[in-house]
C-alpha atoms as a PDB file:
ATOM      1  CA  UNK A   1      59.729  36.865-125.713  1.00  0.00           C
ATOM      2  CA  UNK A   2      60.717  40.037-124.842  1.00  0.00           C
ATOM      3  CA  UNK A   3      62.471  41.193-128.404  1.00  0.00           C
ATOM      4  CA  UNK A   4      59.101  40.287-130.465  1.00  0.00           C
ATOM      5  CA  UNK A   5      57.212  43.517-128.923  1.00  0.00           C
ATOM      6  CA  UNK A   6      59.834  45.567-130.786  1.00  0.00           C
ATOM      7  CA  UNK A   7      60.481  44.058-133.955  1.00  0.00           C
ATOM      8  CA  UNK A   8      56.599  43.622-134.454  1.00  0.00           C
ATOM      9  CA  UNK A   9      56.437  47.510-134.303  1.00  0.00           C
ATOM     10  CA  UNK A  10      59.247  47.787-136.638  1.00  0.00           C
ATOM     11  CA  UNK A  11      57.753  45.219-139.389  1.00  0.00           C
ATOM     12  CA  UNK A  12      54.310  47.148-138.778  1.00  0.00           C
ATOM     13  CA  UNK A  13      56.268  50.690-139.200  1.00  0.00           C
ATOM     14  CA  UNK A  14      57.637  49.161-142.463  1.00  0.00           C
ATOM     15  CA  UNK A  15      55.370  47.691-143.355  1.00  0.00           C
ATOM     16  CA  UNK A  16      52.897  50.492-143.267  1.00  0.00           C
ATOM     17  CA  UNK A  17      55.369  52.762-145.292  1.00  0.00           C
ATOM     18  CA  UNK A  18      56.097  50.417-147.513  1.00  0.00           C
ATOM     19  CA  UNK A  19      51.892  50.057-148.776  1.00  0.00           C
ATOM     20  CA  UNK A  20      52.384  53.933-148.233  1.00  0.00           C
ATOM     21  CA  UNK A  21      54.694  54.311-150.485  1.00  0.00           C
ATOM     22  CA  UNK A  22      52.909  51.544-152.991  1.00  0.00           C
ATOM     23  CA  UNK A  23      49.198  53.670-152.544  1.00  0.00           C
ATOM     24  CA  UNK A  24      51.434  56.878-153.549  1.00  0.00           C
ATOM     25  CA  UNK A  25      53.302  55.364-156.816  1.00  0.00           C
ATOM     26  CA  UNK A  26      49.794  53.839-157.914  1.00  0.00           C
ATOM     27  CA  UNK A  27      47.962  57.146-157.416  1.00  0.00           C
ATOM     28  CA  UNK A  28      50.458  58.836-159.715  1.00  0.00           C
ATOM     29  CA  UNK A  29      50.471  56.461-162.364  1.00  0.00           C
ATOM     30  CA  UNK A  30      46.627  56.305-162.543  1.00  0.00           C
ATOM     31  CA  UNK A  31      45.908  59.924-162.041  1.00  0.00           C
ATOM     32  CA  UNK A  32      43.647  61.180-164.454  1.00  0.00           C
ATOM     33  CA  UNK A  33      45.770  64.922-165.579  1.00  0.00           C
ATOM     34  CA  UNK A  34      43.543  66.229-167.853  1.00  0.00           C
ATOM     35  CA  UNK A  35      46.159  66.103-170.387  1.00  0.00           C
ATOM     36  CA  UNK A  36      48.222  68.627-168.810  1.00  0.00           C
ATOM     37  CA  UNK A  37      51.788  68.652-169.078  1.00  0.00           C
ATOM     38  CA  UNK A  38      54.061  68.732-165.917  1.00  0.00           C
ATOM     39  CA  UNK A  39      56.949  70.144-167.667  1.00  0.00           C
ATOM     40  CA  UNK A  40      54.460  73.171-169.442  1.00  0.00           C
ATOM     41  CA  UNK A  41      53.329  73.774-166.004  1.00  0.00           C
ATOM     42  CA  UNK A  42      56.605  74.103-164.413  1.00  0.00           C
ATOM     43  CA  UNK A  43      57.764  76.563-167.616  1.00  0.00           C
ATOM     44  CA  UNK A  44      54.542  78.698-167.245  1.00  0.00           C
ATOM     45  CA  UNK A  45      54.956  79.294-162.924  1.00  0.00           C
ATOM     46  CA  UNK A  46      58.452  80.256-163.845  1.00  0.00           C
ATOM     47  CA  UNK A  47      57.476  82.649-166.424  1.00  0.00           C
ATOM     48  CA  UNK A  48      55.208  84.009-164.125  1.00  0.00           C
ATOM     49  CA  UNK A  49      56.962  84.679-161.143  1.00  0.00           C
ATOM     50  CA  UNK A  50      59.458  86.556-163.766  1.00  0.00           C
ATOM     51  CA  UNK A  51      56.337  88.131-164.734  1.00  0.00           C
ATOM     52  CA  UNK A  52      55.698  89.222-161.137  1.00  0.00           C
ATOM     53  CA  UNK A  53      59.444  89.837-159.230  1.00  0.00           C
ATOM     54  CA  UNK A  54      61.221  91.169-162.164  1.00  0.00           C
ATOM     55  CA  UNK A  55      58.672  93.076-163.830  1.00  0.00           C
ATOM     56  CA  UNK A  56      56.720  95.020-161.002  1.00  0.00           C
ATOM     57  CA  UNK A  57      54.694  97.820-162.025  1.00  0.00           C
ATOM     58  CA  UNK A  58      51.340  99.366-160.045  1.00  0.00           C
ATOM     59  CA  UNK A  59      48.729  99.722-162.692  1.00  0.00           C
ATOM     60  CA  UNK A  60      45.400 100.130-160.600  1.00  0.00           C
ATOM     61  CA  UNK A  61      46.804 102.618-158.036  1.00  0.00           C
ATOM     62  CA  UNK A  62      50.125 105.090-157.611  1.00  0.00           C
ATOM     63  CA  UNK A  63      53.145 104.472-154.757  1.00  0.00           C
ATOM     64  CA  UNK A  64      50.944 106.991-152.224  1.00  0.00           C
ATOM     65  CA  UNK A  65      47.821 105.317-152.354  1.00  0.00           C
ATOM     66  CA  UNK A  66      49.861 101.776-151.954  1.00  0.00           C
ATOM     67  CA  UNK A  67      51.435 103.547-148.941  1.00  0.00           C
ATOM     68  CA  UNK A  68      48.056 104.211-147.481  1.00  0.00           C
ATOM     69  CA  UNK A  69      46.945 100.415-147.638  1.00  0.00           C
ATOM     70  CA  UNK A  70      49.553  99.365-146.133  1.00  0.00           C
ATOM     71  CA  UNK A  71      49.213 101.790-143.309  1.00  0.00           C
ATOM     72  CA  UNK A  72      45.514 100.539-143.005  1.00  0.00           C
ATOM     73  CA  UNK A  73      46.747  96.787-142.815  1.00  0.00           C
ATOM     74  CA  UNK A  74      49.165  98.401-139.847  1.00  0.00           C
ATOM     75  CA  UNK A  75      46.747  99.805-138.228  1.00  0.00           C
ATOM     76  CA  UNK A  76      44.755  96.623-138.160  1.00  0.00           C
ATOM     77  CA  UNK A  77      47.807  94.401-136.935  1.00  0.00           C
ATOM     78  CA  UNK A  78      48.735  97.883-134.342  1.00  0.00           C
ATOM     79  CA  UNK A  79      45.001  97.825-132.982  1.00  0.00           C
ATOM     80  CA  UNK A  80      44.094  93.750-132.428  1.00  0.00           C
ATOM     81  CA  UNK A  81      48.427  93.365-130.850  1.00  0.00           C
ATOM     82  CA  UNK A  82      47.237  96.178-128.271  1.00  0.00           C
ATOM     83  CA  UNK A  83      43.813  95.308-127.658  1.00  0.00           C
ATOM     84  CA  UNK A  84      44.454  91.430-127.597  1.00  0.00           C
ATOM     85  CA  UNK A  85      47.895  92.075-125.282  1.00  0.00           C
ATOM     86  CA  UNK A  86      46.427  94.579-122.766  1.00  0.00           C
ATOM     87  CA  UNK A  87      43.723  91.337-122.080  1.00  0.00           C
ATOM     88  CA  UNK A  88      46.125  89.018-122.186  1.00  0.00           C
ATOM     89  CA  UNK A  89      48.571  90.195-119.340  1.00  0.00           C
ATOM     90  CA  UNK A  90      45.648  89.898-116.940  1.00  0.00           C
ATOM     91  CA  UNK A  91      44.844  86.642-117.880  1.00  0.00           C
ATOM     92  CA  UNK A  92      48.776  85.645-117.996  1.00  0.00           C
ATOM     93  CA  UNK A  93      48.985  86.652-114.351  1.00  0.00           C
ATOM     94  CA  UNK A  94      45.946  85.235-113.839  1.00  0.00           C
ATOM     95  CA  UNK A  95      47.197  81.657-115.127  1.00  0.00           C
ATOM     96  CA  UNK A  96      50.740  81.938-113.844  1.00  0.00           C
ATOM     97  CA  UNK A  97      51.239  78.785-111.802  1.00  0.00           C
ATOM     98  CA  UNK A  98      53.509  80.749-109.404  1.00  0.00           C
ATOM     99  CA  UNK A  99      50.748  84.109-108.618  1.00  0.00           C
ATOM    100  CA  UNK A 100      47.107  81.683-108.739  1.00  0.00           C
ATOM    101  CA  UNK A 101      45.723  78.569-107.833  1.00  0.00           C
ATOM    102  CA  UNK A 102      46.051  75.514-109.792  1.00  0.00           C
ATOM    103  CA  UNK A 103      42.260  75.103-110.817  1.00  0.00           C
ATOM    104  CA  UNK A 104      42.365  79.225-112.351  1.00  0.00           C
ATOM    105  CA  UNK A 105      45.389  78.323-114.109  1.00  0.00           C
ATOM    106  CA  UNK A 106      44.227  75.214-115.843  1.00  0.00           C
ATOM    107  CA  UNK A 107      40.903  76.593-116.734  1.00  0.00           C
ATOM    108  CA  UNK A 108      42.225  79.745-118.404  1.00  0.00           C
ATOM    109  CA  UNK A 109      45.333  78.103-119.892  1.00  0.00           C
ATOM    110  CA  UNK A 110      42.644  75.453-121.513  1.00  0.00           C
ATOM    111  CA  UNK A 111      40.510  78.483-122.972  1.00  0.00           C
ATOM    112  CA  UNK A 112      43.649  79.829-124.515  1.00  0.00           C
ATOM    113  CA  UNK A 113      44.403  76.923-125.870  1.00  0.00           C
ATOM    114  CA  UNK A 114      41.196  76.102-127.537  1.00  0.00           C
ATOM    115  CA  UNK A 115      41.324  79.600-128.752  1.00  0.00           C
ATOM    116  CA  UNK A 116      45.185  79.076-130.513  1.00  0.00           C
ATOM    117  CA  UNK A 117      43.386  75.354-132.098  1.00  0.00           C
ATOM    118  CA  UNK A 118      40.500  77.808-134.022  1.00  0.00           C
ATOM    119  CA  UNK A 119      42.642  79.257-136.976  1.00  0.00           C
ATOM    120  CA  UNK A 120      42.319  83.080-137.120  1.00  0.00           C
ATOM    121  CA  UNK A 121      40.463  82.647-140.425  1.00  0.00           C
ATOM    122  CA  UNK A 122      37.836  80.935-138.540  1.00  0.00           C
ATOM    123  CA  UNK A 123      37.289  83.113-135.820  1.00  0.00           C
ATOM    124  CA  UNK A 124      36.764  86.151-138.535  1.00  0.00           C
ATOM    125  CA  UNK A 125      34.448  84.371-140.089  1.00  0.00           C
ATOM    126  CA  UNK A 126      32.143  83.593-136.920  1.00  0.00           C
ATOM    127  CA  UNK A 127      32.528  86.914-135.855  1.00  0.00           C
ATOM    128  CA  UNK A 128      31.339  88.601-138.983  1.00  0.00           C
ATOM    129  CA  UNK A 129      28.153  86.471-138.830  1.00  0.00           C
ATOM    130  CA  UNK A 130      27.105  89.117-135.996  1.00  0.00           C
ATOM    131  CA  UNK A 131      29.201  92.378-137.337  1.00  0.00           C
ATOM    132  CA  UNK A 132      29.233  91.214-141.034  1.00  0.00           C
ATOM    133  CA  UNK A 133      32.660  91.303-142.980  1.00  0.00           C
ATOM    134  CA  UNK A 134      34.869  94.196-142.930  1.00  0.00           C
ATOM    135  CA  UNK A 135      37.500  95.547-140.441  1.00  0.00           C
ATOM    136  CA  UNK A 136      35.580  95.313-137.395  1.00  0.00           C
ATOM    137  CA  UNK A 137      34.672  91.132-137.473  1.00  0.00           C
ATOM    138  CA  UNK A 138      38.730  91.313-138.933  1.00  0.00           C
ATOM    139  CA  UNK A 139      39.460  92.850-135.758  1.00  0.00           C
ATOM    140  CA  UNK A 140      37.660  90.798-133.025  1.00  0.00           C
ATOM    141  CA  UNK A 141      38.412  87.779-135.051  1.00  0.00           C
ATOM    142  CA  UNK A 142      42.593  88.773-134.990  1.00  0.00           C
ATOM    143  CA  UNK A 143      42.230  89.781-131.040  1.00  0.00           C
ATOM    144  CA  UNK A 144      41.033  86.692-129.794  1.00  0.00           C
ATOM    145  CA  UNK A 145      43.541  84.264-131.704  1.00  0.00           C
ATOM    146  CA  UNK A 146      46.089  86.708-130.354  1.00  0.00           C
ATOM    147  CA  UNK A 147      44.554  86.811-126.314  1.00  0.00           C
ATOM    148  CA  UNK A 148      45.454  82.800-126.659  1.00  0.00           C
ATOM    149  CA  UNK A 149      48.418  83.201-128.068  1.00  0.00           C
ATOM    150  CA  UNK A 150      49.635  85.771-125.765  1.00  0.00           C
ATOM    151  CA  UNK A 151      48.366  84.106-122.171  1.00  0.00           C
ATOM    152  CA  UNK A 152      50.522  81.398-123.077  1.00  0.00           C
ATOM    153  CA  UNK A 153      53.394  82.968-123.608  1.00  0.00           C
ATOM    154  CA  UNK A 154      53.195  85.945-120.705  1.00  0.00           C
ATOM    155  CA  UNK A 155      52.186  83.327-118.310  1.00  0.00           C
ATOM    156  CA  UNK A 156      55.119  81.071-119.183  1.00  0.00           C
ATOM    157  CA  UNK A 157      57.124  84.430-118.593  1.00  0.00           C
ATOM    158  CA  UNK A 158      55.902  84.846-115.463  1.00  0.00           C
ATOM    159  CA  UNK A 159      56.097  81.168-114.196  1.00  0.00           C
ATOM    160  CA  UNK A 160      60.061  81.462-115.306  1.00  0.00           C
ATOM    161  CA  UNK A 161      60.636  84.159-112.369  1.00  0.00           C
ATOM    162  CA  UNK A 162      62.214  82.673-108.874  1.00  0.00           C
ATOM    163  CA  UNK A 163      60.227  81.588-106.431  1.00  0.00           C
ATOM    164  CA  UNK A 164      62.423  83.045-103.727  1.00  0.00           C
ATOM    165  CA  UNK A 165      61.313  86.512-104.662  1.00  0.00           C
ATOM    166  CA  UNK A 166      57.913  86.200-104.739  1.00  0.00           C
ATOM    167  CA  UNK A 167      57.992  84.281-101.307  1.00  0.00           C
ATOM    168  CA  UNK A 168      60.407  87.404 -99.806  1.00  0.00           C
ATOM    169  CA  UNK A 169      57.737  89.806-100.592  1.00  0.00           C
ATOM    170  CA  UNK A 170      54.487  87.474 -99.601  1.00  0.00           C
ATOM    171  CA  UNK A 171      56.966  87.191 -96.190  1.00  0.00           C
ATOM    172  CA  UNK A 172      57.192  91.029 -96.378  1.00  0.00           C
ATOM    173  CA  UNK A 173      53.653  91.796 -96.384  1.00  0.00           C
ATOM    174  CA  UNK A 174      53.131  93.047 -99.920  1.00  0.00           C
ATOM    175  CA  UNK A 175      49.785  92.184-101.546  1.00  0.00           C
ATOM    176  CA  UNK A 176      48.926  90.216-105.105  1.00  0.00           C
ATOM    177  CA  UNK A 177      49.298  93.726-107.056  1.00  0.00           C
ATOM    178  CA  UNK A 178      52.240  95.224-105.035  1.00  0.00           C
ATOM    179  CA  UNK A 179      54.020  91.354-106.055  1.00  0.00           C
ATOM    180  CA  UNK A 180      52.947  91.900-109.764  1.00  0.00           C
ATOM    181  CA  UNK A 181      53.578  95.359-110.108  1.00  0.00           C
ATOM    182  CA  UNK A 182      57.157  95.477-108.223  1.00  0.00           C
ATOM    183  CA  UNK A 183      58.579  91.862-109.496  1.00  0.00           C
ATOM    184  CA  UNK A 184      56.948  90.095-111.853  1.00  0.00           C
ATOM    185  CA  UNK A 185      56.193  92.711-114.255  1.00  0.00           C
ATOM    186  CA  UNK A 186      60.017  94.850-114.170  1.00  0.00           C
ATOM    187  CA  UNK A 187      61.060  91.034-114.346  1.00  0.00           C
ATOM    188  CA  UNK A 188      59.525  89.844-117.253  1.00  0.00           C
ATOM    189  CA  UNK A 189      59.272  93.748-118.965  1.00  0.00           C
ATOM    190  CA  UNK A 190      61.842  92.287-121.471  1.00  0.00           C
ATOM    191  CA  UNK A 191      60.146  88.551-122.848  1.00  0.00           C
ATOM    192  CA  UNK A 192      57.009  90.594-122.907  1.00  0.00           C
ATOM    193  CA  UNK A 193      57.919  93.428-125.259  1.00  0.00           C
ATOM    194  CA  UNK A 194      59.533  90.688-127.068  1.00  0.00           C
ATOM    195  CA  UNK A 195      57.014  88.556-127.195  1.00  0.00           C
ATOM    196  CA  UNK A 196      54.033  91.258-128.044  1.00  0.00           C
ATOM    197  CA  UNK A 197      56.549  92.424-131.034  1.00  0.00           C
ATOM    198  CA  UNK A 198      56.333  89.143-132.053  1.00  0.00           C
ATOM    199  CA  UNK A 199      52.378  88.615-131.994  1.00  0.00           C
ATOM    200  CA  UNK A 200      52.584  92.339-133.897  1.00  0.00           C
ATOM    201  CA  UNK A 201      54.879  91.177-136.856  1.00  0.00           C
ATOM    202  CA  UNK A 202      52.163  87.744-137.118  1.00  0.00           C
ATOM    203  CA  UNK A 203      49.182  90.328-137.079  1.00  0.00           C
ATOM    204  CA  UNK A 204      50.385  92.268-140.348  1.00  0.00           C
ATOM    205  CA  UNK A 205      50.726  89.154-141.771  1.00  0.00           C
ATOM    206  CA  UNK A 206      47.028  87.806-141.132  1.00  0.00           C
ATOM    207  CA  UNK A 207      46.003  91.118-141.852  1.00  0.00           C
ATOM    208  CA  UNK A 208      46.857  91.368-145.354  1.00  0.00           C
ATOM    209  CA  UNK A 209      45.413  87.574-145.525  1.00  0.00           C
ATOM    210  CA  UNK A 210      41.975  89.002-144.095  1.00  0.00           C
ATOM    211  CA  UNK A 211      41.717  92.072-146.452  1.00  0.00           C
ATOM    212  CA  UNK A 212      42.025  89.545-148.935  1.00  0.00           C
ATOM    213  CA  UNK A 213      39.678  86.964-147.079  1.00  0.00           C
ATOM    214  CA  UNK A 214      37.431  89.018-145.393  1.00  0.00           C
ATOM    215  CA  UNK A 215      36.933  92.487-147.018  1.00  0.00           C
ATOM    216  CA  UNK A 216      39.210  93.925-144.367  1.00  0.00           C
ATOM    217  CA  UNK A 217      40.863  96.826-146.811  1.00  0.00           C
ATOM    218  CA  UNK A 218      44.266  97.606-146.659  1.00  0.00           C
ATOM    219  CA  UNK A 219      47.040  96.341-149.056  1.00  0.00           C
ATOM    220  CA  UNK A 220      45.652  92.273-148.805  1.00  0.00           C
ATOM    221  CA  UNK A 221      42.223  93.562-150.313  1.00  0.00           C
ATOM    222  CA  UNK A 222      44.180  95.618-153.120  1.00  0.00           C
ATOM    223  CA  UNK A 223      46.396  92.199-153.369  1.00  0.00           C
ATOM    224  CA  UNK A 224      42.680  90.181-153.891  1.00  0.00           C
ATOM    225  CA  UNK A 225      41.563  92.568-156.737  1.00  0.00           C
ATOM    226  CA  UNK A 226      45.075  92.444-158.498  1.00  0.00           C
ATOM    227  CA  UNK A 227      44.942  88.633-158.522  1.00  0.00           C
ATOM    228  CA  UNK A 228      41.404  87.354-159.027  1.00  0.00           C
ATOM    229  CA  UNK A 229      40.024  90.513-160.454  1.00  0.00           C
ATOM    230  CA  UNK A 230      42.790  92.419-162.811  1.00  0.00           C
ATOM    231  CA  UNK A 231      45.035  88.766-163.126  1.00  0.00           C
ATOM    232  CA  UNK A 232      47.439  91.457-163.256  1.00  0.00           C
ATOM    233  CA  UNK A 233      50.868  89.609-162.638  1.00  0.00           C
ATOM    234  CA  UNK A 234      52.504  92.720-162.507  1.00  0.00           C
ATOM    235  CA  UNK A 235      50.625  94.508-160.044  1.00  0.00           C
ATOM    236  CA  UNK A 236      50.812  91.557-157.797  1.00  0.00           C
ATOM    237  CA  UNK A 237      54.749  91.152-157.806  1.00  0.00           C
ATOM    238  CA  UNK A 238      54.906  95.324-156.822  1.00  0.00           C
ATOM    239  CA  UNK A 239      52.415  94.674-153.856  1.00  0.00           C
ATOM    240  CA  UNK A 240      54.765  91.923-152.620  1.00  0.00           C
ATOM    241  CA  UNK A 241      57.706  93.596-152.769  1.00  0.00           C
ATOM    242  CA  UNK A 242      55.718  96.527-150.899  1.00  0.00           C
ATOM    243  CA  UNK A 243      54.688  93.773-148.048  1.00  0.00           C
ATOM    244  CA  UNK A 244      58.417  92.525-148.070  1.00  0.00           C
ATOM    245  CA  UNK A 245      59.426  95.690-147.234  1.00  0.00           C
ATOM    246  CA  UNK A 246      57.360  96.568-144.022  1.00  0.00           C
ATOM    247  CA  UNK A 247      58.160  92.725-142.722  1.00  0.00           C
ATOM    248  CA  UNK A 248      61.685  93.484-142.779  1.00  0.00           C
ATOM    249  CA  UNK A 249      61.151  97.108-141.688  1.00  0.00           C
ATOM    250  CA  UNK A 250      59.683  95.490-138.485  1.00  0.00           C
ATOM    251  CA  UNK A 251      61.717  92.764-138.133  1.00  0.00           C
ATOM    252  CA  UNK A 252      64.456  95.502-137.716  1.00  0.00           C
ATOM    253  CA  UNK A 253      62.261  98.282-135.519  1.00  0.00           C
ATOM    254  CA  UNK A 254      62.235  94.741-133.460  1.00  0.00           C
ATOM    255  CA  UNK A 255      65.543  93.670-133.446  1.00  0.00           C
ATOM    256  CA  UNK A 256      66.666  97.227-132.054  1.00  0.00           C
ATOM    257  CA  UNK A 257      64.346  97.508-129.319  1.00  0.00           C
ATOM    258  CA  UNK A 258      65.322  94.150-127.824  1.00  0.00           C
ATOM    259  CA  UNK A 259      68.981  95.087-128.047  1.00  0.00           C
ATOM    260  CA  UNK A 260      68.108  98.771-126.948  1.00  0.00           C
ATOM    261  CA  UNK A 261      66.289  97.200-123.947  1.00  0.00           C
ATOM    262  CA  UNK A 262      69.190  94.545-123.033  1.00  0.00           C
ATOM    263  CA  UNK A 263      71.485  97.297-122.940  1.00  0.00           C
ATOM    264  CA  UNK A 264      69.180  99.358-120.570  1.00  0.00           C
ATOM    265  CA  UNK A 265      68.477  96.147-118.368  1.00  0.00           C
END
């Protein structure tokens, strides 16, 4: 009796892949393609991503002014990191387990959470019902996905410090902001930097998706025109290889300050 529980599950796991598997093989067979060839379609993305990486060329705009957009899309990623961080270290040390009571901590931790569920895209969008679209609904949009995603990971930070320092200095006297301010925070200095470079190098990111999606400017907006506007192939491929660039530049600028700050700690 007690081996039919198990192999049930397995015949209805096999089952279930099995008519998974039959659904998928049927739907290719019968799918209507418009007469369009695979093997044409495979030849023509090829050519075009030759078209693109090994054929760059800016047509619309010169290197300087492709230089500026891409300082705008840093300056949107630079502005919702600082603004979204400086809120989220008081709410991580609000919803640190080990600095606040159980109920604050699983009431803000659950905000943050529904906040990291709502894609970034989304939270643009209903802010720029009430500022309209542009670099300002961009901005609130980008600082609130990153205030969830940032209270998670400063308050996991701060719940990783020992207990047996925190209790020496309650023993000691020293208040909530004299424990934050002389253990937690010189404790944790190093996860947090790395964590807020982090949140900075996903920002540039969604903000050349937004000046694309959401009339933010910078080099994602110049991106949208080149693709749906010019269909320049060209133009496209030099734009990527200028966002390439800047990832890796930070990615590096990153890299060194950790190890810069490991050496110091």
């Amino acid at each position: 009796m007690e081996g039919k529980g198990p192999d049930r599950q397995k015949r209805v796991v096999r089952s279930t892949g099995l008519a998974l598997v039959l659904l998928t093989c049927a739907a290719f067979f019968t799918l209507d393609g418009k007469d369009v060839s695979v093997l044409q379609g495979v030849r023509d993305t090829l050519l075009n991503m030759k078209t693109m990486f090994l054929m760059p060329r800016m047509s619309h705009f010169g290197f300087g002014e492709a230089l500026r957009q891409v300082g705008v899309t840093l300056g949107l990623a630079f502005l919702t990191t600082l603004f979204g961080a400086s809120l989220a270290l008081l709410f991580g040390l609000l919803s640190a387990k080990n600095l606040t009571s159980k109920r604050a901590s699983a009431v803000i931790k659950g905000c943050a959470a529904f906040i990291r569920a709502v894609p970034t895209v989304l939270w643009v969008l209903i802010f720029a019902v009430a500022a309209g679209l542009g670099s300002v609904a961009a901005v609130i949009g980008m600082t609130f996905h990153s205030l969830g995603y940032l209270v998670k990971a400063y308050s996991e930070s701060f719940e990783e410090i020992d207990e047996g320092v925190i209790e020496a200095l309650r023993a000691g006297g020293a208040g909530w902001w004299q424990i934050v301010c002389q253990a937690v925070i010189p404790s944790s200095l190093t996860y947090l930097v790395s964590w807020t470079f982090l949140r900075f190098e996903i920002n540039f990111a969604v903000a050349v998706a937004m000046g694309a999606a959401a009339g933010a400017g910078g080099i994602g907006f110049d991106m949208f025109m080149a693709s749906a506007f010019y269909f320049d192939l060209r133009e496209i491929g030099a734009i990527t290889y200028f966002i390439l660039v800047f990832a890796v530049a930070l990615e590096l600028v990153a890299a060194r300050l950790k190890a810069n700050m490991k050496l110091n700690v």
